[in-house]
C-alpha atoms as a PDB file:
ATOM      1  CA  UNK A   1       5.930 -42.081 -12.089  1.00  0.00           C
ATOM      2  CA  UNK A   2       9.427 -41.428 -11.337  1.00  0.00           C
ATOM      3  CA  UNK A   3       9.805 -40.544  -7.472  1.00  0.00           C
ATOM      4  CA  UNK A   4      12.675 -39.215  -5.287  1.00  0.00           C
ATOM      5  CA  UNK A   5      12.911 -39.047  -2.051  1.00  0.00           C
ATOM      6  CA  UNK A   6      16.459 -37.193  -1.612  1.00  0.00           C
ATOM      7  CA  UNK A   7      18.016 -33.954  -2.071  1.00  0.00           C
ATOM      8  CA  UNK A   8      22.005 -33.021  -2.543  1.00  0.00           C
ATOM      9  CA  UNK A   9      22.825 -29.382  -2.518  1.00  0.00           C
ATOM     10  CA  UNK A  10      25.020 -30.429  -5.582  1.00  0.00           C
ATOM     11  CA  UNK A  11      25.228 -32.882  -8.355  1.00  0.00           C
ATOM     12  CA  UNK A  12      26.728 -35.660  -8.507  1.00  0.00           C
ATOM     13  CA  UNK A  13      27.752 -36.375 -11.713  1.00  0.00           C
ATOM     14  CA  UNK A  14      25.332 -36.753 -15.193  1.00  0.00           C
ATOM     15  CA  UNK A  15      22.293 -35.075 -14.236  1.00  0.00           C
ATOM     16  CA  UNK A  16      19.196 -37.006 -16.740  1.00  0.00           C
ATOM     17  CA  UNK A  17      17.173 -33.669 -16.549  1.00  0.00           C
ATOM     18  CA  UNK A  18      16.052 -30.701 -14.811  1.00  0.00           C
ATOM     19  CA  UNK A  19      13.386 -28.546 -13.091  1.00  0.00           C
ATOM     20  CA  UNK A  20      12.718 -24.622 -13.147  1.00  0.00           C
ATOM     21  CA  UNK A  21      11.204 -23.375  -9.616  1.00  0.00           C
ATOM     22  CA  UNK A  22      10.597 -19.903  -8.533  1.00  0.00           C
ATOM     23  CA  UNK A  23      11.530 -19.693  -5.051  1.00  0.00           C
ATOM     24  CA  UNK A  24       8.504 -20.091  -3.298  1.00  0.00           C
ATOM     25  CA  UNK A  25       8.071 -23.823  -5.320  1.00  0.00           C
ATOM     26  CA  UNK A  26      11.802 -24.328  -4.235  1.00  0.00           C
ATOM     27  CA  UNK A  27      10.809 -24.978  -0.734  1.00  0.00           C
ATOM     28  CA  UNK A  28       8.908 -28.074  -0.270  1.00  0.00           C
ATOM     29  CA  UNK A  29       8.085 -31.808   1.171  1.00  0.00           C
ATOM     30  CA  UNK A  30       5.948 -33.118  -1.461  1.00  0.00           C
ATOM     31  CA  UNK A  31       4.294 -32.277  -4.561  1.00  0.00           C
ATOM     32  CA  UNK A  32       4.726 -33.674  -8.239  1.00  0.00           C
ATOM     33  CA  UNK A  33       7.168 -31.170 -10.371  1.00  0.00           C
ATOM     34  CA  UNK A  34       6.676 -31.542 -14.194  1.00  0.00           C
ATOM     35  CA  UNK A  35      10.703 -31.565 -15.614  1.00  0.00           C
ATOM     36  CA  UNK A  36      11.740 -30.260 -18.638  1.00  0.00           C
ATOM     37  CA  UNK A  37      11.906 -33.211 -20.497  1.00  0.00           C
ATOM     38  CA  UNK A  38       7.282 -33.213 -19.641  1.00  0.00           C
ATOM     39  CA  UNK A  39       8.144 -36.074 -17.688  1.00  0.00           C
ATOM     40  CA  UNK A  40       6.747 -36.123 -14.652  1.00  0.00           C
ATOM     41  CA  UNK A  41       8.364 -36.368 -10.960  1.00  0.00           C
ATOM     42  CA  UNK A  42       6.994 -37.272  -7.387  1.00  0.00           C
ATOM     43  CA  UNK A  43       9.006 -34.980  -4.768  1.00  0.00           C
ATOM     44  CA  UNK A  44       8.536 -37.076  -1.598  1.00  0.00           C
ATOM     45  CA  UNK A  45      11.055 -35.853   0.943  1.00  0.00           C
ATOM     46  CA  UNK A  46      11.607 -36.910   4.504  1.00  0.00           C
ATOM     47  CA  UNK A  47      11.193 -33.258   5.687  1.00  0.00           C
ATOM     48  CA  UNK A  48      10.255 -30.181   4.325  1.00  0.00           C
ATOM     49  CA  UNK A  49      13.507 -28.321   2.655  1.00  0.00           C
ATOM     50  CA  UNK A  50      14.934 -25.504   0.832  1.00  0.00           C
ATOM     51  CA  UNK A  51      16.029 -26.443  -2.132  1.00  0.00           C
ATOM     52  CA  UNK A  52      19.035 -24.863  -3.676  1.00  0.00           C
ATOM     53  CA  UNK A  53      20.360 -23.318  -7.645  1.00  0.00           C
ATOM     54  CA  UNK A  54      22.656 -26.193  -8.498  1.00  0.00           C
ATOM     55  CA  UNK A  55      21.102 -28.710  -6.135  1.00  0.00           C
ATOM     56  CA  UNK A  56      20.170 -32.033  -7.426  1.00  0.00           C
ATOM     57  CA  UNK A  57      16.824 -34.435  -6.424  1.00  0.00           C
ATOM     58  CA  UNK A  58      18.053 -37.457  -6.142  1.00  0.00           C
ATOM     59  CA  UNK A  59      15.524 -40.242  -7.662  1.00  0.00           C
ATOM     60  CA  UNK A  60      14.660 -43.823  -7.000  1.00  0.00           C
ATOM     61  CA  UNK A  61      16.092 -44.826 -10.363  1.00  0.00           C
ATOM     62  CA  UNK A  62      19.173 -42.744  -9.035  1.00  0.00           C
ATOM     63  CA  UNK A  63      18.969 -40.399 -11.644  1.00  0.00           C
ATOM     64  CA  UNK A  64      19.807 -36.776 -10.819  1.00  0.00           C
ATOM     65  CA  UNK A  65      17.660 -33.977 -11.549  1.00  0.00           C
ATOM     66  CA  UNK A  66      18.961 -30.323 -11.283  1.00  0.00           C
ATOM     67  CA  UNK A  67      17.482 -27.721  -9.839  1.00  0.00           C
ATOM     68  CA  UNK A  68      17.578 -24.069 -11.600  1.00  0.00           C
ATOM     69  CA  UNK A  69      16.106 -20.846 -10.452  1.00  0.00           C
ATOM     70  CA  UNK A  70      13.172 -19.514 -12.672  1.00  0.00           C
ATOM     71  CA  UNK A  71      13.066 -16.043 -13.701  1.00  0.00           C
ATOM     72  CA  UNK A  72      10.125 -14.265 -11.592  1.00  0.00           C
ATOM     73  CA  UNK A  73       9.101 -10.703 -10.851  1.00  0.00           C
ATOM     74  CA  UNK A  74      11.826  -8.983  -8.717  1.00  0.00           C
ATOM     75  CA  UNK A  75      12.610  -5.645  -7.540  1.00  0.00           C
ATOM     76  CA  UNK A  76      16.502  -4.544  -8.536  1.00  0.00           C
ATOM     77  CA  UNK A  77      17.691  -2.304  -5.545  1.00  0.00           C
ATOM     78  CA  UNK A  78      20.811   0.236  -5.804  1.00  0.00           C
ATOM     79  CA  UNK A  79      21.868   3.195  -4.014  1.00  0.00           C
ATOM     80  CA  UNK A  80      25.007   5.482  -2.832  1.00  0.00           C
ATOM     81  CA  UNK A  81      24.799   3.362   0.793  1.00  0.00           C
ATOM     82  CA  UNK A  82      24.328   0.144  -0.042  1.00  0.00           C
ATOM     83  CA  UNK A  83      25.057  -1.352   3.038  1.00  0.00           C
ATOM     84  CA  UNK A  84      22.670   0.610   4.749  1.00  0.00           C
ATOM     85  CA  UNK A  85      19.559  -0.359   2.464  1.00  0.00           C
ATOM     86  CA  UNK A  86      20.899  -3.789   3.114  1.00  0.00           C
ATOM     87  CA  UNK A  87      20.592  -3.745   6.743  1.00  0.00           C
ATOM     88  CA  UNK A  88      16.935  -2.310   6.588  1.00  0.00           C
ATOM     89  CA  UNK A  89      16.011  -5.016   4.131  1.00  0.00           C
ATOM     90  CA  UNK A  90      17.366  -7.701   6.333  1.00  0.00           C
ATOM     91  CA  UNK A  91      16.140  -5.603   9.577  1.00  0.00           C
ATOM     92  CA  UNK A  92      12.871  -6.381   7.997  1.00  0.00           C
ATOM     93  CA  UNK A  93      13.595 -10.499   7.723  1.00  0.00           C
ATOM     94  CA  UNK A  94      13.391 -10.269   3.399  1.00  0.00           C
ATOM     95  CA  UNK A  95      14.952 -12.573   1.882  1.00  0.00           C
ATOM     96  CA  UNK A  96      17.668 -10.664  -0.188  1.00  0.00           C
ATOM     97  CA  UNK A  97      20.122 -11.422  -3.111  1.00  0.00           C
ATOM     98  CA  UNK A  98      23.090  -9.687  -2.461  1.00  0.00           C
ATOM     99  CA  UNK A  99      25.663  -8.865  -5.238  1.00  0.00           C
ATOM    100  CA  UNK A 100      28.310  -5.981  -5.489  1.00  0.00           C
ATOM    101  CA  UNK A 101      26.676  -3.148  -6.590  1.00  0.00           C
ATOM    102  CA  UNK A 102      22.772  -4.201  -6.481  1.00  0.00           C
ATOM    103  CA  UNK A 103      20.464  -6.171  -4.070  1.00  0.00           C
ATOM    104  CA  UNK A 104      17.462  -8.163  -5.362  1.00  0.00           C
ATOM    105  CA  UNK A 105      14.270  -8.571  -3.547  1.00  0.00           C
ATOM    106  CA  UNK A 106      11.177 -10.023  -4.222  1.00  0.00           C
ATOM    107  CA  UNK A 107       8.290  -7.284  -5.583  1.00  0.00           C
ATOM    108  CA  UNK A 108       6.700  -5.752  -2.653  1.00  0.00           C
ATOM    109  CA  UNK A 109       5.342  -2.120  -2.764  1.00  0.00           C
ATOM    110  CA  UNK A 110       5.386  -1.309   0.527  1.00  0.00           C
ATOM    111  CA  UNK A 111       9.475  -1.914   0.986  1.00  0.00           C
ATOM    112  CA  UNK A 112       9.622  -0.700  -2.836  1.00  0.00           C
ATOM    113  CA  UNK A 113       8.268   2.801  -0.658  1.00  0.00           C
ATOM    114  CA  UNK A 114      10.255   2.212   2.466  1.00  0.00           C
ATOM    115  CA  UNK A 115      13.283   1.849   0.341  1.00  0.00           C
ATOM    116  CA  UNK A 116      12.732   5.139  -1.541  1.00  0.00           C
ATOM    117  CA  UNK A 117      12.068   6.744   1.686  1.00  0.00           C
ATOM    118  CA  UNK A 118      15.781   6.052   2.566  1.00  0.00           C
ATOM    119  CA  UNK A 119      16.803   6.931  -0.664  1.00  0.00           C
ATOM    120  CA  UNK A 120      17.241   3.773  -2.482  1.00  0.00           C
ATOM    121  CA  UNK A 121      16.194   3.404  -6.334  1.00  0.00           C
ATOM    122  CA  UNK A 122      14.263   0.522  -7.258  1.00  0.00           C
ATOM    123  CA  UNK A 123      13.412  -0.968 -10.731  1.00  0.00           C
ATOM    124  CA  UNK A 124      11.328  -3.932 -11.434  1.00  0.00           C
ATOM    125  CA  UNK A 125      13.829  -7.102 -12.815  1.00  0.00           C
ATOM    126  CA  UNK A 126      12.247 -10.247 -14.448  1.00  0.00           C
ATOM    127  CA  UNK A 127      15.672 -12.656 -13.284  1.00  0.00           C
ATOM    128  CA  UNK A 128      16.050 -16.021 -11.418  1.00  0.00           C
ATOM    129  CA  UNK A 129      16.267 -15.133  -7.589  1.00  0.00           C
ATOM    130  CA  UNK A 130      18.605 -16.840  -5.337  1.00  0.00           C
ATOM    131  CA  UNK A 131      18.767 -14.982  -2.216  1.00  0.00           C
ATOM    132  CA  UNK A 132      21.143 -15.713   0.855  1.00  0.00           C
ATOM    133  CA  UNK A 133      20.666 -18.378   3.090  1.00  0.00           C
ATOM    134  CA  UNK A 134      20.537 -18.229   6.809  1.00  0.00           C
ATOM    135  CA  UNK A 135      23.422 -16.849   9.350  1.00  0.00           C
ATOM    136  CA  UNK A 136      23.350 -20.490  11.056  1.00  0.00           C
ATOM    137  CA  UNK A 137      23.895 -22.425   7.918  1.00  0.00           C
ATOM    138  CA  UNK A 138      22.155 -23.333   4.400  1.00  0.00           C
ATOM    139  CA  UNK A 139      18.933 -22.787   3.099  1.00  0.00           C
ATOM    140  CA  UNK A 140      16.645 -19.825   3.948  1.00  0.00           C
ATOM    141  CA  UNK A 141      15.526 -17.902   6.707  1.00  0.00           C
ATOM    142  CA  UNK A 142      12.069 -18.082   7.448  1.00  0.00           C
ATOM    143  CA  UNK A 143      11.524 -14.348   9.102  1.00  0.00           C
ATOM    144  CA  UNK A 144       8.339 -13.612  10.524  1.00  0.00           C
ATOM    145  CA  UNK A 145       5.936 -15.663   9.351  1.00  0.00           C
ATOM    146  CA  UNK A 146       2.915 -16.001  11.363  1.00  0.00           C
ATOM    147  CA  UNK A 147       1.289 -18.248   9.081  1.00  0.00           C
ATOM    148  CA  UNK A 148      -1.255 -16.001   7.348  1.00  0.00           C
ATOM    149  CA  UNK A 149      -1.340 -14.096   4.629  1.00  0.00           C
ATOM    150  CA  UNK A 150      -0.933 -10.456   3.974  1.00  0.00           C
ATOM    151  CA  UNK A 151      -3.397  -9.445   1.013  1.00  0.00           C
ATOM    152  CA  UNK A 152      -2.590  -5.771   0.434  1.00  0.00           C
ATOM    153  CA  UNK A 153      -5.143  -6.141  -2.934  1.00  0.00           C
ATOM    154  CA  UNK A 154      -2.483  -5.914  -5.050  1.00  0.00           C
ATOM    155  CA  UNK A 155      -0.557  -9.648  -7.310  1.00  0.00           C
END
């Protein structure tokens, strides 16, 4: 089985194929990935890490395969004060695409309500989901997670 063990936030050069990850499955140490050719690949990094749209495993074999964002379940977010609904989303430690005239969050009812409650319209996208990193450099923010989960009964 093809294995690698390093991560560039770009390519390099010829990439020989590539992976689809939502971006939960984009942030990981190790686990086995099936590519888009079927072949198979061992992810065994030194650390766990974010990894990127565009970014590029870097194998053994030193082949390159590229990372791509999958299309998952998001909520589209627009409103007159954009700005504002941004700061309560990011008050609230979400991770958040942000784009000129629409945010992009993952589905979650309860800000879907908060955000109505401040007058912001939401409508449920199906679109790959690359939200901004961290103020203090790449990757994502990791918020408030206090290692447990939530389970509102709702998927």
């Amino acid at each position: 089985m093809l294995t690698a063990q390093h991560y560039h936030s770009h390519t390099h050069g010829q990439v020989s194929d590539h992976v689809s990850l939502t971006y939960e499955d984009r942030f990981l140490r190790r686990k086995v990935l099936t590519l888009a050719s079927g072949a198979q690949l061992l992810v065994d990094l030194p650390q766990t890490t974010s990894l990127d749209h565009g970014g590029a495993l870097i194998a053994t074999d030193k082949s390159e395969i590229r990372i791509e964002a999958a299309p998952e379940p998001l909520l589209e977010v627009t409103g007159e004060s954009l700005h504002r609904i941004a700061w309560h989303i990011g008050n609230r430690h979400t991770p958040c695409q942000i784009e000129a005239d629409r945010l992009l969050i993952q589905r979650d009812h309860v800000m879907a309500d908060m955000l109505a409650k401040i007058g912001a319209t939401t409508h449920e996208v199906v679109e790959p989901f690359t939200p901004e990193g961290g103020a203090y450099g790449h990757g994502r923010t990791h918020g408030h997670d206090h290692s447990h989960v939530h389970d509102h009964g709702h998927t």
